[in-house]
Protein backbone atom coordinates (compact mmCIF):
# COMPACT_ATOMS: atom_id res chain seq x y z
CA UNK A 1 70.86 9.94 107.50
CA UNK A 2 70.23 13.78 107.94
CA UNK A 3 69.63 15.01 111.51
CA UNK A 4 68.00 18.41 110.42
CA UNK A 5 65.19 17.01 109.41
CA UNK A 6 63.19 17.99 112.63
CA UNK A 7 64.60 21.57 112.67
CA UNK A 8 63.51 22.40 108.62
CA UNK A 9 59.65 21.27 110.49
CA UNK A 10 60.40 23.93 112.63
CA UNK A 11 61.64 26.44 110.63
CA UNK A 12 58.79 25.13 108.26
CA UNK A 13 56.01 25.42 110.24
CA UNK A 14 57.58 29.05 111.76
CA UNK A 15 57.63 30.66 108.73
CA UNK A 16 54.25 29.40 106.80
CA UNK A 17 52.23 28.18 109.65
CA UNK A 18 52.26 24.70 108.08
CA UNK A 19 53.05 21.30 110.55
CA UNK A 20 54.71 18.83 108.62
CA UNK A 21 54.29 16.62 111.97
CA UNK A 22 50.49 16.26 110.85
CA UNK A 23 51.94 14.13 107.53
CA UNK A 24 52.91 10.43 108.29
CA UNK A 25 56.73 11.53 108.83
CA UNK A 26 58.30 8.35 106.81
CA UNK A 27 56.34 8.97 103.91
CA UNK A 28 56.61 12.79 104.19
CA UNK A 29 60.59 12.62 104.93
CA UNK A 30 60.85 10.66 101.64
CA UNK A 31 59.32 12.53 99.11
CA UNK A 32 61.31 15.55 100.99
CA UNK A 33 64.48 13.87 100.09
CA UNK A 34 63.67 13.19 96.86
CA UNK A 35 63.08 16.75 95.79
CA UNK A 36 66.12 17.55 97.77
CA UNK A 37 68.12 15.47 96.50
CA UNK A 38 66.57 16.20 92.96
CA UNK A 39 67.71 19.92 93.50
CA UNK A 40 71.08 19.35 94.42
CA UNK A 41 71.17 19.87 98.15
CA UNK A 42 72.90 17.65 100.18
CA UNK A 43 70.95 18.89 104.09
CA UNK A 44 67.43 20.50 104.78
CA UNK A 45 69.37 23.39 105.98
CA UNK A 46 70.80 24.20 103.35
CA UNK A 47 67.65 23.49 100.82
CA UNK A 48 65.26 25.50 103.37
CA UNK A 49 67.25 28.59 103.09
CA UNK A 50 67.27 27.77 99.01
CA UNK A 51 63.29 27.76 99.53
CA UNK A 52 63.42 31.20 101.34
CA UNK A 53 65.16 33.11 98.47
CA UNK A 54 63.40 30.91 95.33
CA UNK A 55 59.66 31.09 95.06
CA UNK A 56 59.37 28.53 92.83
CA UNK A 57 61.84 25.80 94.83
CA UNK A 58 59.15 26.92 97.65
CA UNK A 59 56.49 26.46 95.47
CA UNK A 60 57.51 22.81 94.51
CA UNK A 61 57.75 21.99 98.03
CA UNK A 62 54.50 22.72 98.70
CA UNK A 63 52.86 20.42 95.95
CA UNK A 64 55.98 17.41 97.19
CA UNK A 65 53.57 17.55 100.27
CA UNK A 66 50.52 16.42 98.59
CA UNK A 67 48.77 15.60 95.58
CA UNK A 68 46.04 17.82 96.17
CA UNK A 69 46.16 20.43 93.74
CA UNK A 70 43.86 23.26 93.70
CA UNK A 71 43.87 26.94 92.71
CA UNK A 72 41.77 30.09 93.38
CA UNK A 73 38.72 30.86 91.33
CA UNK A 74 40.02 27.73 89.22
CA UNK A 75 38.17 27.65 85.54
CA UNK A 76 37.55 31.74 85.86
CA UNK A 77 34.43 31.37 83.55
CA UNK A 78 33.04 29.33 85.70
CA UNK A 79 32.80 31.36 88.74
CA UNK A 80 31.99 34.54 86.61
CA UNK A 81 28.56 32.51 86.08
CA UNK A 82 28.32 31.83 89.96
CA UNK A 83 28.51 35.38 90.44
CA UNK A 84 26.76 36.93 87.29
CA UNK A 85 24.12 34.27 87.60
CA UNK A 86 23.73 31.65 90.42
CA UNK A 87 24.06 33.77 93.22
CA UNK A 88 22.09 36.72 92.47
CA UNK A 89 19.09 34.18 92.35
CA UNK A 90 19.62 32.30 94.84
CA UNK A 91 20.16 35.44 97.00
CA UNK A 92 16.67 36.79 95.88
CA UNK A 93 15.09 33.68 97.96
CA UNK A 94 17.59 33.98 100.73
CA UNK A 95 19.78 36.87 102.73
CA UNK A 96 22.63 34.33 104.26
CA UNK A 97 22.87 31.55 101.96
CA UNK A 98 24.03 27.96 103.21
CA UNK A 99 27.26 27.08 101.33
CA UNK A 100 29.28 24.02 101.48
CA UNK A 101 32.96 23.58 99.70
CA UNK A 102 33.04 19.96 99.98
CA UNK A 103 36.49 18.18 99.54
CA UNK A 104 37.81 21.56 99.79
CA UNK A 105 41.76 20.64 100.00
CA UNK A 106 43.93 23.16 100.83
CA UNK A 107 41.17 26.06 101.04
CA UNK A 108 41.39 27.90 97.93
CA UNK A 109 38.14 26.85 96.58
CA UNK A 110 36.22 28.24 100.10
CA UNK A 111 38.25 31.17 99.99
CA UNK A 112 37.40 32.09 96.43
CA UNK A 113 33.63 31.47 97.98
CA UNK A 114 33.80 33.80 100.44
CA UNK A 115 35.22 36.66 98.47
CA UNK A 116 32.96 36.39 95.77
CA UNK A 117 29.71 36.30 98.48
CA UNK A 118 31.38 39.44 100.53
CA UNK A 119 30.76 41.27 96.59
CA UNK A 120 27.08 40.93 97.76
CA UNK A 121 26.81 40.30 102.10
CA UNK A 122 29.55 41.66 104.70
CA UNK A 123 32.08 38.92 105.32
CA UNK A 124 30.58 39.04 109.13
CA UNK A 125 27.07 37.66 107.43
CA UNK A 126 28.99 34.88 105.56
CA UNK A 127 29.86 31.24 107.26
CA UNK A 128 30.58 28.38 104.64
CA UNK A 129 31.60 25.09 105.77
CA UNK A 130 34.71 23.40 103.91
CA UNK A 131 35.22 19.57 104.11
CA UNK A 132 37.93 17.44 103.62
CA UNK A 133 39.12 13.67 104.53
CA UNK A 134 43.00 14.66 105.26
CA UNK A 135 43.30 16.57 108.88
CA UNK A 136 46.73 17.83 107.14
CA UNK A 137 45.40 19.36 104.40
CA UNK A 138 42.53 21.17 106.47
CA UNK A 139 45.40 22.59 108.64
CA UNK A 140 46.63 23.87 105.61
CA UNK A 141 43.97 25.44 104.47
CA UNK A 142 43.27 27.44 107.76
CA UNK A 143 46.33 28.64 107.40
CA UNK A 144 45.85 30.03 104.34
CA UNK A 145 49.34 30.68 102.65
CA UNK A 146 49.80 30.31 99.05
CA UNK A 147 52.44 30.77 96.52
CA UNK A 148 52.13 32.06 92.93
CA UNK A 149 51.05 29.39 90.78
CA UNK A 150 47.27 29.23 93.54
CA UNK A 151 46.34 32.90 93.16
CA UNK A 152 47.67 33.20 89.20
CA UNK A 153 43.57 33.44 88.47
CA UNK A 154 42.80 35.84 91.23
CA UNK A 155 41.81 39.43 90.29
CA UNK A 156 44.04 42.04 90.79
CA UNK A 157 42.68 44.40 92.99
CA UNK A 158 40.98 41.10 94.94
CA UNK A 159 44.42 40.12 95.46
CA UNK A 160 45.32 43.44 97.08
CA UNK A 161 42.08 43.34 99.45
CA UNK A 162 42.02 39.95 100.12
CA UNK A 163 45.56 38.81 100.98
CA UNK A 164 48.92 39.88 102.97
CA UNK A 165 51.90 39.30 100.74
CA UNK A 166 55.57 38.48 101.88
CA UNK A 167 58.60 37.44 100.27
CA UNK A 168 57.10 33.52 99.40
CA UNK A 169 53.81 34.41 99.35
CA UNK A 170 50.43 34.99 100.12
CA UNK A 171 47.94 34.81 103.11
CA UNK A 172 44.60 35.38 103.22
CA UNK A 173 43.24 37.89 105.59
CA UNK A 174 41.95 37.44 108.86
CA UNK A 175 38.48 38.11 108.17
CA UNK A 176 38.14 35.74 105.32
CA UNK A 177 39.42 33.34 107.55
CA UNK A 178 36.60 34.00 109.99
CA UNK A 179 33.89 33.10 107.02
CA UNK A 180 34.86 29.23 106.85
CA UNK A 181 33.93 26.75 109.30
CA UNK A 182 36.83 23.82 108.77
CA UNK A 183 35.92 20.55 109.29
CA UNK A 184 37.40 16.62 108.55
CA UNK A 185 34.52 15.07 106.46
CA UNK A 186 34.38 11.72 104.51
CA UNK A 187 32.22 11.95 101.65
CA UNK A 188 31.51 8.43 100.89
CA UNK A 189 30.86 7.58 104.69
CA UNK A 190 29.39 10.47 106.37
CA UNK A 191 25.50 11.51 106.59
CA UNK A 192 25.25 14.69 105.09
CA UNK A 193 23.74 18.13 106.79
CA UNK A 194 20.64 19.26 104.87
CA UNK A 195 18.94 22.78 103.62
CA UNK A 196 21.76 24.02 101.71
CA UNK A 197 21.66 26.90 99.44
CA UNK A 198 24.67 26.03 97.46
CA UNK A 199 26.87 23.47 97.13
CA UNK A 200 30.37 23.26 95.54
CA UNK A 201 32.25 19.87 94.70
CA UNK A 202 34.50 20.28 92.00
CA UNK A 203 37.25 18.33 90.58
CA UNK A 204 37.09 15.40 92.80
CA UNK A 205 34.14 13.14 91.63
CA UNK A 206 36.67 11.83 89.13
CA UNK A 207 38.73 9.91 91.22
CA UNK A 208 35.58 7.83 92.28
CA UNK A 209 33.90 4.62 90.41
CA UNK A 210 30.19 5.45 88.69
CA UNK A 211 28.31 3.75 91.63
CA UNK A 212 30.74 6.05 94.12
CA UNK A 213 29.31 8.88 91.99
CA UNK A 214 25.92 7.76 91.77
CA UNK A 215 25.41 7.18 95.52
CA UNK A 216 27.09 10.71 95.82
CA UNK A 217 24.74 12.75 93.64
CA UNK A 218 21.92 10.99 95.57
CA UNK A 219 23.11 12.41 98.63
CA UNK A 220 24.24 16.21 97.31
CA UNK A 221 20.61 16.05 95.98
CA UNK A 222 18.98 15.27 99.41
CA UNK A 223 21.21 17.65 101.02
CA UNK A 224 19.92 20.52 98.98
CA UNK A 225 16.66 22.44 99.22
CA UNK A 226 14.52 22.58 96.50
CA UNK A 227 16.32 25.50 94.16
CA UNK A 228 19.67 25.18 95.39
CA UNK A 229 22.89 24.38 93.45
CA UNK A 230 25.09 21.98 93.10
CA UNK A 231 29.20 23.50 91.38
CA UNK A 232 30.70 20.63 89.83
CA UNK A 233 34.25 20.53 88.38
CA UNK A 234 34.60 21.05 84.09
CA UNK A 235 35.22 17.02 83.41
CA UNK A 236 32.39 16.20 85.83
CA UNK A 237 29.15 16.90 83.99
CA UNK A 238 26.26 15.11 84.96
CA UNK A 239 24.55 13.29 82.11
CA UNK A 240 21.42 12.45 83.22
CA UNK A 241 20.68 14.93 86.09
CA UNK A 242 16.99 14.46 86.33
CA UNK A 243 17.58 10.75 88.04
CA UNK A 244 19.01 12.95 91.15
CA UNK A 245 15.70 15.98 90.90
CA UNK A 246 18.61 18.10 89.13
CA UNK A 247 17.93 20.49 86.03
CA UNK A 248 20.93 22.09 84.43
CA UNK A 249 20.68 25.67 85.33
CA UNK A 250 23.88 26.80 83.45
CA UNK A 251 27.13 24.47 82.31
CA UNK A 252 28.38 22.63 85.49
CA UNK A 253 25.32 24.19 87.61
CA UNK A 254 22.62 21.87 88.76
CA UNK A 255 19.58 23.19 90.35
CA UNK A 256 17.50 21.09 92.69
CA UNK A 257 13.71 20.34 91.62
């Protein structure tokens, strides 16, 4: 049994801002190991300094914590319509639009939401709320550090604005931080706020049965105004949108009746 299991937290959490204490530790401890152990080192010592010097060791670690996978401004296209074509419209009707990120994981997908409204509002102007069911992820995502493989998509000179880079990776800046209101949210269970301007819920719906994603559309759709969107992800097109008062406004864009 290793002993410096509680000290690589530490060092964890002191170097990233992440708390492996918010992870059931059994669970969490064992899929350590096993990528440990996978990579040849016999202590966390040892396999924590590896992760220090080796992006992509760090970068493995990360996605051993979770299955969660998400990247910034994930399907590019996709967002180039949001920004091209979505937004400018729905920011003709309204000057501070009300955006939710809903299962938003580790925070890439609010992120990318924020930068791309700042290209049209100040950042001060812009407040987006970002759900997710796992507390641990959300305190991920508020930290806001990321390795290569999230921000492969991002823009270069958005990269440069938008984030502080160090040795194993890349934080988002303060301000962008400030834009996103955080919150533990369970889709299935919870009543939802109402009035929004946009709504993003991408890559997720698949994991649920038809009547999870029926009930769920119904809901999205009430929690919409009239005009406003709802994002979905690119294997999650809705077939028959006008049962929910949708209209396709562009591929993966739904636009409230």
């Amino acid at each position: 049994m290793n002993c410096d299991y509680i000290p690589f937290i530490d060092n964890v959490k002191r170097k990233t801002g992440i708390d492996l204490n918010l992870y059931k530790e059994a669970q969490m401890k064992r899929r350590l190991t096993s990528l440990r152990e996978k990579k040849g080192y016999s202590d966390f010592t040892s396999f924590f300094q590896a992760m220090l010097k080796d992006e992509k060791l760090f970068d493995e670690f990360l996605e051993r914590m979770t299955i969660n996978v998400s990247e910034f401004y994930r399907n590019p296209k996709r967002w180039e319509v949001l920004e091209k074509k979505i937004l400018p419209r729905l920011l003709k009707e309204t000057s501070r639009p009300k955006v939710w990120s809903a299962a938003c994981s580790t925070g890439e997908e609010p992120y990318t939401l924020a930068i791309i409204l700042s290209h049209f509002i100040p950042l001060s102007q812009i407040s987006i709320l970002a759900t997710d069911i796992d507390r641990a992820i959300l305190e991920r995502a508020k930290v806001g550090f990321y390795t290569e493989r999230s921000i492969k998509d991002v823009p270069k000179d958005v990269l440069q604005k938008a984030f502080k880079k160090d040795s194993i990776g890349y934080t988002i800046q303060d301000e962008i931080k400030k834009a996103i209101k955080f919150k533990q949210g369970n889709l299935l269970a919870d009543r939802f706020e109402t009035n929004f301007d946009l709504i993003v819920c991408r890559n997720v719906m698949i994991y649920f049965t038809e009547e999870a994603k029926h009930e769920l559309y119904q809901k999205f759709s009430a929690a919409l105004r009239p005009g406003g969107v709802l994002f979905v992800g690119s294997t999650e097109q809705i077939f028959n949108p006008h049962i929910y008062r949708f209209e396709t406004e562009d591929t993966f864009f739904y636009r409230k009746k």
